[in-house]
C-alpha atoms as a PDB file:
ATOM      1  CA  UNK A   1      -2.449   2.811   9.255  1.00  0.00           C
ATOM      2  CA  UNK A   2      -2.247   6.154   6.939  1.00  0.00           C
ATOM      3  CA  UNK A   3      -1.266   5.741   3.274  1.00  0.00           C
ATOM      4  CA  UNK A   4      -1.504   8.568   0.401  1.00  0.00           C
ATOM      5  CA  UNK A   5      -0.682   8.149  -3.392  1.00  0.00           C
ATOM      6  CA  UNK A   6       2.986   8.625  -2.241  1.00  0.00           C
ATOM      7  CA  UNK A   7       2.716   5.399  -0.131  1.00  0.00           C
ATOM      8  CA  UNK A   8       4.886   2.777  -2.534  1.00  0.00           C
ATOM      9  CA  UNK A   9       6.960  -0.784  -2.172  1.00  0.00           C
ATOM     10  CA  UNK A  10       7.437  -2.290   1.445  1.00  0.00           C
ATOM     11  CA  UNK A  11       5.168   0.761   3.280  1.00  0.00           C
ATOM     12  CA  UNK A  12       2.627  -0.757   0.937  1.00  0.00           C
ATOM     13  CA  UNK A  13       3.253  -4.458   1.520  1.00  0.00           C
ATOM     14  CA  UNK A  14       2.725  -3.291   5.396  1.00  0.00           C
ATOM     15  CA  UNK A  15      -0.128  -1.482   4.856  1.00  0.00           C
ATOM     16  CA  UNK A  16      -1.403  -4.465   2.725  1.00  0.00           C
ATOM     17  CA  UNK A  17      -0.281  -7.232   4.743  1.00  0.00           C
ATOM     18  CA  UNK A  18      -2.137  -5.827   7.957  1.00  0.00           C
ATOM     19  CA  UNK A  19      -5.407  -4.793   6.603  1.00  0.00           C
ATOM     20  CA  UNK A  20      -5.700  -8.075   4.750  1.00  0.00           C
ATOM     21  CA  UNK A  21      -4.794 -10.040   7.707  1.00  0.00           C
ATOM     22  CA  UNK A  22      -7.919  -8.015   9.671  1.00  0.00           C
ATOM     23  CA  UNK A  23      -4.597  -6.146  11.947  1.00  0.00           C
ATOM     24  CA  UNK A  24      -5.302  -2.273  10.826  1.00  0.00           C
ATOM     25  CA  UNK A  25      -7.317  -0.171   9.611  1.00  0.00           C
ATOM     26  CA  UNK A  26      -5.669   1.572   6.391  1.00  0.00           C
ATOM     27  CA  UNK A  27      -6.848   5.354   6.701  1.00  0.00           C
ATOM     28  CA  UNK A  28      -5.920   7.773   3.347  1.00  0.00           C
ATOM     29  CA  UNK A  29      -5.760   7.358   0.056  1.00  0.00           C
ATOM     30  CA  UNK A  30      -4.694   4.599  -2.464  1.00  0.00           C
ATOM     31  CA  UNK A  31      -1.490   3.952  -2.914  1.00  0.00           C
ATOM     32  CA  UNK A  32       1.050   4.089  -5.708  1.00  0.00           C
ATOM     33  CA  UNK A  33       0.817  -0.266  -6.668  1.00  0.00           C
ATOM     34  CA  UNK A  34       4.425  -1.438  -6.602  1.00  0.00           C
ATOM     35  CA  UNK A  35       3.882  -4.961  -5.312  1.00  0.00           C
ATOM     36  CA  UNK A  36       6.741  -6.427  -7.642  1.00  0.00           C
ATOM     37  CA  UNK A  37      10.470  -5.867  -7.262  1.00  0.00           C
ATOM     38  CA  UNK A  38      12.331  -5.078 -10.536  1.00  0.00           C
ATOM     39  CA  UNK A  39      15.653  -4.945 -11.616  1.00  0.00           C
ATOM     40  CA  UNK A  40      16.401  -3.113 -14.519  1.00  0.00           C
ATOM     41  CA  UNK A  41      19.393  -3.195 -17.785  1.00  0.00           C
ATOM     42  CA  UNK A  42      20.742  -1.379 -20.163  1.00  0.00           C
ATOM     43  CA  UNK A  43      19.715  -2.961 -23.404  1.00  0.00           C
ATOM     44  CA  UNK A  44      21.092   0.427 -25.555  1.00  0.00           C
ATOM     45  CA  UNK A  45      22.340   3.460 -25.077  1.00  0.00           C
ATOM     46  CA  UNK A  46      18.746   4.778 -25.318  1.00  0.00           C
ATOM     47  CA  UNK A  47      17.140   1.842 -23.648  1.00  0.00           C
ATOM     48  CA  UNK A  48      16.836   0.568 -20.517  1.00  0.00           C
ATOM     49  CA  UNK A  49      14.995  -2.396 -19.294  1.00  0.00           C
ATOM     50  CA  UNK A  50      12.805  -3.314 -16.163  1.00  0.00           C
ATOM     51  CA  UNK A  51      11.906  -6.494 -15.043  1.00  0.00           C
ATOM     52  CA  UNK A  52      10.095  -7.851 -12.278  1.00  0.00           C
ATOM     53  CA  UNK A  53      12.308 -10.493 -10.454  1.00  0.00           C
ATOM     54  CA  UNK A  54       9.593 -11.387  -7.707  1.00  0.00           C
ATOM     55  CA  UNK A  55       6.382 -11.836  -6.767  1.00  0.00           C
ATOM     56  CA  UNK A  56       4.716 -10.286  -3.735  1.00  0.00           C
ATOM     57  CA  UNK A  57       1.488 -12.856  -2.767  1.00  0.00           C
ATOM     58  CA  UNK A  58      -0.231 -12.906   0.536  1.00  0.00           C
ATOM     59  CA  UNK A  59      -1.194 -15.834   2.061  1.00  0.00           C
ATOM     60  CA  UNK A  60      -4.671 -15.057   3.185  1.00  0.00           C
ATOM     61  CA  UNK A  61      -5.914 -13.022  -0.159  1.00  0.00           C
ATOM     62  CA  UNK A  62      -3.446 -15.115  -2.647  1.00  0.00           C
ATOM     63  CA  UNK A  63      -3.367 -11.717  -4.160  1.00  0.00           C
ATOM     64  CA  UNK A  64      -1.067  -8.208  -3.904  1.00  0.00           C
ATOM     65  CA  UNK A  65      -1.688  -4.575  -5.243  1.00  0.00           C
ATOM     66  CA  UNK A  66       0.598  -4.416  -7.938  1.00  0.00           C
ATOM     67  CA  UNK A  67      -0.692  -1.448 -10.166  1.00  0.00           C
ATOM     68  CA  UNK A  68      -3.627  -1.270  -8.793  1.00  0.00           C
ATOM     69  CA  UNK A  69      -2.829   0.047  -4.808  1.00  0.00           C
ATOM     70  CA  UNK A  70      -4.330  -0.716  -1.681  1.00  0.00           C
ATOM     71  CA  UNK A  71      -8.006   0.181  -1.078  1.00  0.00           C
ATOM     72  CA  UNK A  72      -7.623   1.941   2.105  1.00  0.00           C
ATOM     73  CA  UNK A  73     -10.360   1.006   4.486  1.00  0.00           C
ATOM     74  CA  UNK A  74     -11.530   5.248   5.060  1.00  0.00           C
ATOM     75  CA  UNK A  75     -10.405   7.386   2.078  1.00  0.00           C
ATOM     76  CA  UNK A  76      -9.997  10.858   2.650  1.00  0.00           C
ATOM     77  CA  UNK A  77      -7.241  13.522   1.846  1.00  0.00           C
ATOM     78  CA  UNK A  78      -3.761  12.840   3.421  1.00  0.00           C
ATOM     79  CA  UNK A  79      -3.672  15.773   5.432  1.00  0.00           C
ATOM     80  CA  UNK A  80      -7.483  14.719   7.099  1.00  0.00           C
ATOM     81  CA  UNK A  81      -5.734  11.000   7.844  1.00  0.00           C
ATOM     82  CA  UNK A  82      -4.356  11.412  11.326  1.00  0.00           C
ATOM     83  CA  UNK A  83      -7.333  13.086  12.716  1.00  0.00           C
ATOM     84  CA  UNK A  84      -9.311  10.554  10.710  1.00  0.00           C
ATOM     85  CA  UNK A  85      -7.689   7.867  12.437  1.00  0.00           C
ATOM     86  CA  UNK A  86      -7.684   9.411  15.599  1.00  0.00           C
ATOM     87  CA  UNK A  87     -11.444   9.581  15.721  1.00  0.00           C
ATOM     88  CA  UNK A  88     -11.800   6.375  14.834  1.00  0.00           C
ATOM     89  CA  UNK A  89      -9.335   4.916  17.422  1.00  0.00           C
ATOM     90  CA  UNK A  90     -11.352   7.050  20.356  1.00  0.00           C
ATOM     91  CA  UNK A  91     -14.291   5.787  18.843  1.00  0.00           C
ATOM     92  CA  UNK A  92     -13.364   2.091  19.380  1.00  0.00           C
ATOM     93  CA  UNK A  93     -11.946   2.496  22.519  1.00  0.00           C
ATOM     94  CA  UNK A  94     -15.376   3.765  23.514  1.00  0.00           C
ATOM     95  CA  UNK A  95     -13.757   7.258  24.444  1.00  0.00           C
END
């Protein structure tokens, strides 16, 4: 799976999800850390509010990557990730 530092939210939770689970290989670079939803308020005319509303927790780390991203498995630049991960791929399929 590729991820950069533009990779945010429910790409994330994917990206996450899988690699924790042992399902993919995340190939890039960290990611941006918005595990939490939010919904945000007015409070003044100058002031707005965000709060998280939710909690994003996987069942086989107990964790998420709020603020802090997810670790992908192979860092590199985003523009070396598909090759990256095509090399790896061919490399696992023996070919």
């Amino acid at each position: 799976m590729l991820t950069s530092s533009h990779t945010f939210s429910a790409a994330e939770e994917l990206a996450y999800d899988l690699q924790q689970l042992g399902r993919a290989v995340v190939v890039g670079e960290r990611t941006r850390g918005g595990a939490h939803p939010r919904e945000g308020w007015t409070v003044h005319p100058h002031l707005d509010a965000s709060i998280p509303i939710g909690r994003a927790v996987n069942p086989a780390s107990g964790t998420n990557w709020e603020g802090t991203g997810v670790q992908p498995d192979v860092s590199c630049a985003p523009g070396d990730a598909l090759d990256r991960a095509h090399t790896l791929a061919r490399a696992r399929l023996g070919g």
